[in-house]
C-alpha atoms as a PDB file:
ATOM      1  CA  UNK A   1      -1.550  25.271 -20.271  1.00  0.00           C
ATOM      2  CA  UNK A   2      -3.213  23.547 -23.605  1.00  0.00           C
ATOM      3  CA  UNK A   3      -2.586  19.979 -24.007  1.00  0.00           C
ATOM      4  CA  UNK A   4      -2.668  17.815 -27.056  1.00  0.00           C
ATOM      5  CA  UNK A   5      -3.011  14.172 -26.566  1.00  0.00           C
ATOM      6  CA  UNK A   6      -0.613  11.959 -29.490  1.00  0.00           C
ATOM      7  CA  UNK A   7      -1.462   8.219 -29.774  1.00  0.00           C
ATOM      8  CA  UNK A   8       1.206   7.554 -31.946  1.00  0.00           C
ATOM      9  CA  UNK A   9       2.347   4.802 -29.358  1.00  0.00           C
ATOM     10  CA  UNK A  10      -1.147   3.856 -29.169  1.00  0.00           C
ATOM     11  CA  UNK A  11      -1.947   0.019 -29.397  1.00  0.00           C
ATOM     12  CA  UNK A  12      -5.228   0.320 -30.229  1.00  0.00           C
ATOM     13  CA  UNK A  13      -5.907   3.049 -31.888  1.00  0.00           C
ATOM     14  CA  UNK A  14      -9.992   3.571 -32.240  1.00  0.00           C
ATOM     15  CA  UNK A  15      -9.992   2.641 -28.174  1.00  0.00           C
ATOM     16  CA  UNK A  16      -7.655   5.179 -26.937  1.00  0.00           C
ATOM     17  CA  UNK A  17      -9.121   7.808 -29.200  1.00  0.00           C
ATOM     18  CA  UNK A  18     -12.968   7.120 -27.854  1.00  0.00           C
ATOM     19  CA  UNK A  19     -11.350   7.384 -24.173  1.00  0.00           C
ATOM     20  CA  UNK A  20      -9.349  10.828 -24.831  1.00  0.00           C
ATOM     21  CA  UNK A  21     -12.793  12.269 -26.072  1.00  0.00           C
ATOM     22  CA  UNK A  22     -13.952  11.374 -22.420  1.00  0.00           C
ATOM     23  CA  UNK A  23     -11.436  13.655 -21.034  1.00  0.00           C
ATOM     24  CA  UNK A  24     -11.157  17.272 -21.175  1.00  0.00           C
ATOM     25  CA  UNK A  25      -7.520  17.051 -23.108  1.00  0.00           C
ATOM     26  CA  UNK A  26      -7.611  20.146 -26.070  1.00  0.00           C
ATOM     27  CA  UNK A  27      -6.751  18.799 -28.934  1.00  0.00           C
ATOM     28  CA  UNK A  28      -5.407  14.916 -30.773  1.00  0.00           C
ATOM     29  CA  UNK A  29      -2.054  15.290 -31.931  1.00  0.00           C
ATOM     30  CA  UNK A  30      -1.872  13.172 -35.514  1.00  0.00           C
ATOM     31  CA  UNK A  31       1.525  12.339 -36.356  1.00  0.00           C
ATOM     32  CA  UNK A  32       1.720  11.683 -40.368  1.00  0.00           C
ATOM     33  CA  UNK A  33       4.782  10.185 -41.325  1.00  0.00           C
ATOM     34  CA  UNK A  34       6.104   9.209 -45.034  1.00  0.00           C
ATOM     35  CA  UNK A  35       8.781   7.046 -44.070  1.00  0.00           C
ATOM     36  CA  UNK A  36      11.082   9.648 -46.249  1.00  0.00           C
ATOM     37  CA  UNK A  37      11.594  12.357 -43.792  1.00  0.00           C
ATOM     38  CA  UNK A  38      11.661  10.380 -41.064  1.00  0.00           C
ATOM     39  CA  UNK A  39      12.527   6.170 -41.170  1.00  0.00           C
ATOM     40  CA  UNK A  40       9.068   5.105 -39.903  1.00  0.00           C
ATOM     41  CA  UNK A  41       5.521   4.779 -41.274  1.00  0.00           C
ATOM     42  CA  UNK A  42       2.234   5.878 -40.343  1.00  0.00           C
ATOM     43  CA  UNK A  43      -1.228   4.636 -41.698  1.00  0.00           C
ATOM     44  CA  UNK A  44      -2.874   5.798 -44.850  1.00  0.00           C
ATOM     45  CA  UNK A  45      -5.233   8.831 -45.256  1.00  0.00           C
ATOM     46  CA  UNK A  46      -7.866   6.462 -45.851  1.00  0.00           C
ATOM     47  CA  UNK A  47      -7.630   4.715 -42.283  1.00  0.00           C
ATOM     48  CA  UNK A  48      -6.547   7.764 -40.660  1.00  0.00           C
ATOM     49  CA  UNK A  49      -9.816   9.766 -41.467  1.00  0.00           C
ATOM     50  CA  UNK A  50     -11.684   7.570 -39.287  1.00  0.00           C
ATOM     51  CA  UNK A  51     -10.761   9.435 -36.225  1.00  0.00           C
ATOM     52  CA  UNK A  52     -13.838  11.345 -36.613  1.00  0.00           C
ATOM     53  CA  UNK A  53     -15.646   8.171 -35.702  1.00  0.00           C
ATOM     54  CA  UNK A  54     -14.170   8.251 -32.229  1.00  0.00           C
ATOM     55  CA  UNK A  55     -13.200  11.413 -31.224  1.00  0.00           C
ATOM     56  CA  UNK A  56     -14.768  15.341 -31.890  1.00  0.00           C
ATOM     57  CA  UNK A  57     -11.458  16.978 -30.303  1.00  0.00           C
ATOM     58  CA  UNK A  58     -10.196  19.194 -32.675  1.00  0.00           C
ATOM     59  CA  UNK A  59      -6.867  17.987 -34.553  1.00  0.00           C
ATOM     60  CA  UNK A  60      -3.353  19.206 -34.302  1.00  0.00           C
ATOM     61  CA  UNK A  61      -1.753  17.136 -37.408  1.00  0.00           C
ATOM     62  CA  UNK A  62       1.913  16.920 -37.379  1.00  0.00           C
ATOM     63  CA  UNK A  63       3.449  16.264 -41.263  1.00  0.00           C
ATOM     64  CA  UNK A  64       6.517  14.242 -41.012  1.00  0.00           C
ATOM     65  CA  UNK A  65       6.823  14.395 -44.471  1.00  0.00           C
ATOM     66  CA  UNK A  66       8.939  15.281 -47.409  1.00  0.00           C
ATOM     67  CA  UNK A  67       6.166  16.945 -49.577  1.00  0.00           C
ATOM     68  CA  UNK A  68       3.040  18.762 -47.583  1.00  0.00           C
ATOM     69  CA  UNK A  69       1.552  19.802 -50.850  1.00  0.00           C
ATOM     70  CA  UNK A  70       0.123  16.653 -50.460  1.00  0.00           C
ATOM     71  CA  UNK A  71      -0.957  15.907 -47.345  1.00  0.00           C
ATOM     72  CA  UNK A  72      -2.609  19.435 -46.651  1.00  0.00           C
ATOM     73  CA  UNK A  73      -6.176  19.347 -49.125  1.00  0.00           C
ATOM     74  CA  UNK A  74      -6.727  15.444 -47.271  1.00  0.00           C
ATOM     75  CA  UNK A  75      -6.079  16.475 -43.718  1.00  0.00           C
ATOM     76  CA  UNK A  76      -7.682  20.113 -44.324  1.00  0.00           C
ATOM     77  CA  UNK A  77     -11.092  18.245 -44.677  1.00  0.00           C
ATOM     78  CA  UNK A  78     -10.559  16.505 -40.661  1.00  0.00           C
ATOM     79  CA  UNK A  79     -11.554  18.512 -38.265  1.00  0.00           C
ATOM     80  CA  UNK A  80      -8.006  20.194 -38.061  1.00  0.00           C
ATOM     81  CA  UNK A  81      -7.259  23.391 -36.498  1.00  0.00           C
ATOM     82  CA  UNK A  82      -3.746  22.954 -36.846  1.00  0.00           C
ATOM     83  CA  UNK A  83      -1.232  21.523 -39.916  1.00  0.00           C
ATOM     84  CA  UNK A  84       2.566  22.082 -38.701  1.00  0.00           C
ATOM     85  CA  UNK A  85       4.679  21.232 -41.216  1.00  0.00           C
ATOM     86  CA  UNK A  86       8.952  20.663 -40.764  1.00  0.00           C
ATOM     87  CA  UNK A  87      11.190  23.534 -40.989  1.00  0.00           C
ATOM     88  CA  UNK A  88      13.886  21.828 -42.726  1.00  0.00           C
ATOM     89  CA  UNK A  89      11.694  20.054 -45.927  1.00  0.00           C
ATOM     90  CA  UNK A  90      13.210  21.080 -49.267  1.00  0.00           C
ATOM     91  CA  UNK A  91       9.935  22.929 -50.230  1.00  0.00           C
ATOM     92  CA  UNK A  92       8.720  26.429 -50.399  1.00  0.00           C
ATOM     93  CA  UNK A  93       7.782  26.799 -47.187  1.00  0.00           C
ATOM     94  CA  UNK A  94       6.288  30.261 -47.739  1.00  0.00           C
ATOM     95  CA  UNK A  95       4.032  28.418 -50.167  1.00  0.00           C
ATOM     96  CA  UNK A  96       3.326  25.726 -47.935  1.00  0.00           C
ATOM     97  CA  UNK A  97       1.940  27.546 -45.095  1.00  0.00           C
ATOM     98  CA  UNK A  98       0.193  29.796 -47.157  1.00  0.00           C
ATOM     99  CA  UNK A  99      -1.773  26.903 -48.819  1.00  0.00           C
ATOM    100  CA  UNK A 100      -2.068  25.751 -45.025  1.00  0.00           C
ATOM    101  CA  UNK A 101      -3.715  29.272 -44.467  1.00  0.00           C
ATOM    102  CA  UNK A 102      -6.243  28.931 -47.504  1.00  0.00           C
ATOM    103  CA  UNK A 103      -7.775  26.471 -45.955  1.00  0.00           C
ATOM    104  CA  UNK A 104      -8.786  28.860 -42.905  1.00  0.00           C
ATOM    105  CA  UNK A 105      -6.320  26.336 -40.785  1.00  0.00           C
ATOM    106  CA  UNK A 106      -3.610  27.581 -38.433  1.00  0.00           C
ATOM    107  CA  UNK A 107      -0.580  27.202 -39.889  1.00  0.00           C
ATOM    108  CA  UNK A 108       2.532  25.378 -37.715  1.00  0.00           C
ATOM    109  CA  UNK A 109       6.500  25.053 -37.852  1.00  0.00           C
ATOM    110  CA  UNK A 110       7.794  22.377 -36.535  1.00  0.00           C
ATOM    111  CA  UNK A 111      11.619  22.532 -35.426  1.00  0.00           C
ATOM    112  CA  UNK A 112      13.715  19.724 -34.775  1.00  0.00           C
ATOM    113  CA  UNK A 113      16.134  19.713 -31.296  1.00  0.00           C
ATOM    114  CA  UNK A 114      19.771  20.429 -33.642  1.00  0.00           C
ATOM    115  CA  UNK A 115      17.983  22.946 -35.862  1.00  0.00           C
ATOM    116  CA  UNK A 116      18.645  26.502 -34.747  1.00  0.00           C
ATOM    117  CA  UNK A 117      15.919  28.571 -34.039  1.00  0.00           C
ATOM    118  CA  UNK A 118      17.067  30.980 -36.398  1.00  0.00           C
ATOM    119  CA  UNK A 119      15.897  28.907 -39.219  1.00  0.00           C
ATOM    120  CA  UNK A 120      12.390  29.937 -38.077  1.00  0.00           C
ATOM    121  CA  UNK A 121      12.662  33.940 -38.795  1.00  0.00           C
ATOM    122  CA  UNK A 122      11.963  33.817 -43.059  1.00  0.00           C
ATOM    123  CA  UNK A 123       8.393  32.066 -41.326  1.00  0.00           C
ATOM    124  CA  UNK A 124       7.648  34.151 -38.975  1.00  0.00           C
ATOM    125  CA  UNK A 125       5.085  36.172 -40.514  1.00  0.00           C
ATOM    126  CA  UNK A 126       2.915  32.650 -42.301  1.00  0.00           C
ATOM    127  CA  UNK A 127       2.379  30.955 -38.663  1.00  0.00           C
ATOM    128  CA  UNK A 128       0.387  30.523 -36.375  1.00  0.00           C
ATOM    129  CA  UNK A 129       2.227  27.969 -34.232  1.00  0.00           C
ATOM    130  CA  UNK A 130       5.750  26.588 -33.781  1.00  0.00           C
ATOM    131  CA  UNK A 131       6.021  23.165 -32.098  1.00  0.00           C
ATOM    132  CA  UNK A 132       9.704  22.603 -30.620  1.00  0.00           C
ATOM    133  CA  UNK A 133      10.763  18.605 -30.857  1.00  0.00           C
ATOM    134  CA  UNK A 134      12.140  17.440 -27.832  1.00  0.00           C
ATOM    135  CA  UNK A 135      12.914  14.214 -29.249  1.00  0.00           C
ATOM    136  CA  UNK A 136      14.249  13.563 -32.803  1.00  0.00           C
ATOM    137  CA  UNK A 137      10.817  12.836 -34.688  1.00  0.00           C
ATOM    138  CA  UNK A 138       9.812   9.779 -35.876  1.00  0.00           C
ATOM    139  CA  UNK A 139       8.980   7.621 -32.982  1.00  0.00           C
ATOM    140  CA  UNK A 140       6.961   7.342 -29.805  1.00  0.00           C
ATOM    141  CA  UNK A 141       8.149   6.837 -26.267  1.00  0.00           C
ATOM    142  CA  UNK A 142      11.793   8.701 -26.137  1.00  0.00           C
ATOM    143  CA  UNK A 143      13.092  10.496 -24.144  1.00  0.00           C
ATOM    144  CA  UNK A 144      12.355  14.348 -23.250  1.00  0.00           C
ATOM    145  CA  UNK A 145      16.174  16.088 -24.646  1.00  0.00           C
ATOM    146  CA  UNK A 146      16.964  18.143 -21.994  1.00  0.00           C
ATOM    147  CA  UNK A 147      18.020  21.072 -24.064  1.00  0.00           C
ATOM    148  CA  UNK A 148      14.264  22.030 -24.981  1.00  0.00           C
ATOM    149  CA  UNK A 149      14.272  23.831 -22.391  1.00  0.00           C
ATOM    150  CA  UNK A 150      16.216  26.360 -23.533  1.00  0.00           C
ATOM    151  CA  UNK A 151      15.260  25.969 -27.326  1.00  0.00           C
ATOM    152  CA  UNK A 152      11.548  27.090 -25.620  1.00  0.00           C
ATOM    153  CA  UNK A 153      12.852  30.291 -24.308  1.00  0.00           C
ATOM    154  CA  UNK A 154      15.140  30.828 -27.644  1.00  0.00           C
ATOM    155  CA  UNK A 155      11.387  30.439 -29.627  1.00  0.00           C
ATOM    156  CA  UNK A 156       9.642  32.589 -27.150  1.00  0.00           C
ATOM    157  CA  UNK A 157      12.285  35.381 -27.533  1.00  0.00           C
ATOM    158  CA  UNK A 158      12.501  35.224 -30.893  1.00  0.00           C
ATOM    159  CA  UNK A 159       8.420  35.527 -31.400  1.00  0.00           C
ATOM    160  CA  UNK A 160       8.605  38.718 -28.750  1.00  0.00           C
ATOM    161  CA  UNK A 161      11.385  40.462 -30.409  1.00  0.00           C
ATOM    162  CA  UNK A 162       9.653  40.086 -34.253  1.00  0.00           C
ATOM    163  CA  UNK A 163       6.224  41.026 -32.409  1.00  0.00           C
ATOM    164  CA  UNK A 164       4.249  37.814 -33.829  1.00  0.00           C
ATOM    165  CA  UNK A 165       1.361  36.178 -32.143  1.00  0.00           C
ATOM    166  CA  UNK A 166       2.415  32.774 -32.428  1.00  0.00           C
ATOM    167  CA  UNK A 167       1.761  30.141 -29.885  1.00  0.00           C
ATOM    168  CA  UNK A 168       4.899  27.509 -28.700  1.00  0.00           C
ATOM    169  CA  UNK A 169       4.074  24.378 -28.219  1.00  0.00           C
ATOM    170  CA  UNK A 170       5.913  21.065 -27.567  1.00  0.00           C
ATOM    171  CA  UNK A 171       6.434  18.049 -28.244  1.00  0.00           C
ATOM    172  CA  UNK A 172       8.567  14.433 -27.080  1.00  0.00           C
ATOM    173  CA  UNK A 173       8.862  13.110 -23.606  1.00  0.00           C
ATOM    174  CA  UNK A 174       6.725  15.186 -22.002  1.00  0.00           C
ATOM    175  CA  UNK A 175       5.161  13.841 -18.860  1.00  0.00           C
ATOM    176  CA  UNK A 176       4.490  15.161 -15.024  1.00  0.00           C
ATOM    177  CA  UNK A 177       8.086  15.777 -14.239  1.00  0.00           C
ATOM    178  CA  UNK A 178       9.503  17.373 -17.310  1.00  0.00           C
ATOM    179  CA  UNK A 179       6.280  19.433 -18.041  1.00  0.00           C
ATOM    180  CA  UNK A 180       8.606  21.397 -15.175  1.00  0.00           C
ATOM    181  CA  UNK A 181      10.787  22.280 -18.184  1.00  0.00           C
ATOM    182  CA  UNK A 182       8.394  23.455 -20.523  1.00  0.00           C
ATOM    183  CA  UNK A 183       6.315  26.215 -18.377  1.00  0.00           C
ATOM    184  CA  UNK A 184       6.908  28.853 -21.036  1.00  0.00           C
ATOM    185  CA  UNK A 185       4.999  27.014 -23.614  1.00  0.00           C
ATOM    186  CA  UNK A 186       1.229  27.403 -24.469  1.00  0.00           C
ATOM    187  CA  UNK A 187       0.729  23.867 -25.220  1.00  0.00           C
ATOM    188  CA  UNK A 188       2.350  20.454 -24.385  1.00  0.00           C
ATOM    189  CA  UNK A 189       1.982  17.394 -26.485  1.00  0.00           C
ATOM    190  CA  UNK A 190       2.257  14.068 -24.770  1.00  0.00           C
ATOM    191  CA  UNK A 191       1.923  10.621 -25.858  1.00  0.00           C
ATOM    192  CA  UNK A 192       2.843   7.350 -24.057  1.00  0.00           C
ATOM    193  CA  UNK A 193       2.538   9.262 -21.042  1.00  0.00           C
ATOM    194  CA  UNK A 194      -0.877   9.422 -21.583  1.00  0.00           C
ATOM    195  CA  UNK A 195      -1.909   6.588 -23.465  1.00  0.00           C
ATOM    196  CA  UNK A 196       0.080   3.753 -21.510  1.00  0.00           C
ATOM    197  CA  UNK A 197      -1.718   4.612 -18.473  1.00  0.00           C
ATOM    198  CA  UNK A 198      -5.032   2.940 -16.860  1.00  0.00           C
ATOM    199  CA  UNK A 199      -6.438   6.597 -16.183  1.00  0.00           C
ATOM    200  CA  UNK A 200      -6.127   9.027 -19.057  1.00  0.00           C
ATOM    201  CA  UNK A 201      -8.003  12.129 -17.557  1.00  0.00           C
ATOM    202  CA  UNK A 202      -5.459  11.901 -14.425  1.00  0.00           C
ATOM    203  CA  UNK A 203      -2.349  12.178 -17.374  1.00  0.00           C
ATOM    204  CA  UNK A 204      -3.802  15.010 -18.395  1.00  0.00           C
ATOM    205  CA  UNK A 205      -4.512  16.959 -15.284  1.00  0.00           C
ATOM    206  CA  UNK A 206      -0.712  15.987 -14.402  1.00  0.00           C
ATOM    207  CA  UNK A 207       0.339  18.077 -17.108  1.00  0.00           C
ATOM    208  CA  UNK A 208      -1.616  21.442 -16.484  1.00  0.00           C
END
């Protein structure tokens, strides 16, 4: 089991970044939001490209936005391996994750808890990734929706039966007990589980 470290609860930002890249976690989950597509607010590109100056993990950026198109070319020049865009944006997805693609980045769906999983299948064939929310996005610290359980296995069926080598992830209230609940997932994204601890590297272990 991958796991991707989020510091969107983070309250200091540059610190908790410089003490992730002491631990062996796989990737730094950047949550992007517009404060369109979902209520809250994240920081500017022009702040947010400074990660590099703390950490060398390898990005997993999450848009929480309305328009990608816009986000993509500015977080394609991080060190991203991963932009997962929203399922239910009223874009061209197709063209989305395709321009995701051109940038030799994996290309993600994200899919939020009340969207069904059927939404994913006109997708299937642009991405590399699906990340299942297990919280409604937009905020740090919630509670892990018990029901992602079963949206995991609906994903993981759904990927077997179209024959598409896709990796499930997840994301929202995941820490050392309801990691239980998320077994059939190749990665698990955590945030205040990690970061509001005294000893991140023990957080992470918890969640292998």
């Amino acid at each position: 089991m991958k796991v991707s470290a989020s510091f969107l609860s983070s309250k200091n930002i540059p610190a908790d970044l410089q003490k992730l890249d002491h631990t062996d976690v796989d990737y730094i989950h950047v949550d992007v939001m517009d404060g369109k597509f979902v209520s809250n607010k994240t920081m500017p590109f022009k702040e947010m490209k400074n990660i590099y100056k703390y950490t060398s993990k390898r990005l997993e950026v999450h848009l929480m936005v309305e328009n990608p198109k816009v986000y993509i070319p500015l977080y394609a020049e991080l060190n991203t391996e991963y932009i997962i865009i929203h399922v239910e944006i009223e874009q061209d997805l197709e063209e989305c994750l395709k321009m995701i693609r051109n940038y030799s980045i994996k290309a993600g769906l994200a899919i939020k808890p009340n969207t069904p999983v059927s939404c994913l299948v006109p997708y299937l064939p642009f991405i590399d990734s699906i990340l299942v929310m297990s919280v409604e996005p937009g905020k740090g610290g919630q509670e892990f929706i018990e029901e992602s359980e079963e949206k995991i296995h609906e994903v993981k069926k759904l990927l077997e039966e179209y024959k598409i080598n896709a990796i499930v992830n997840v994301d929202g209230g995941v820490n050392d007990k309801t990691v239980k609940k998320c077994r059939e997932c190749d990665i698990v994204t955590s945030g205040s589980y990690i970061t509001s601890s005294e000893d991140f590297q023990e957080r992470v272990t918890s969640l292998r």
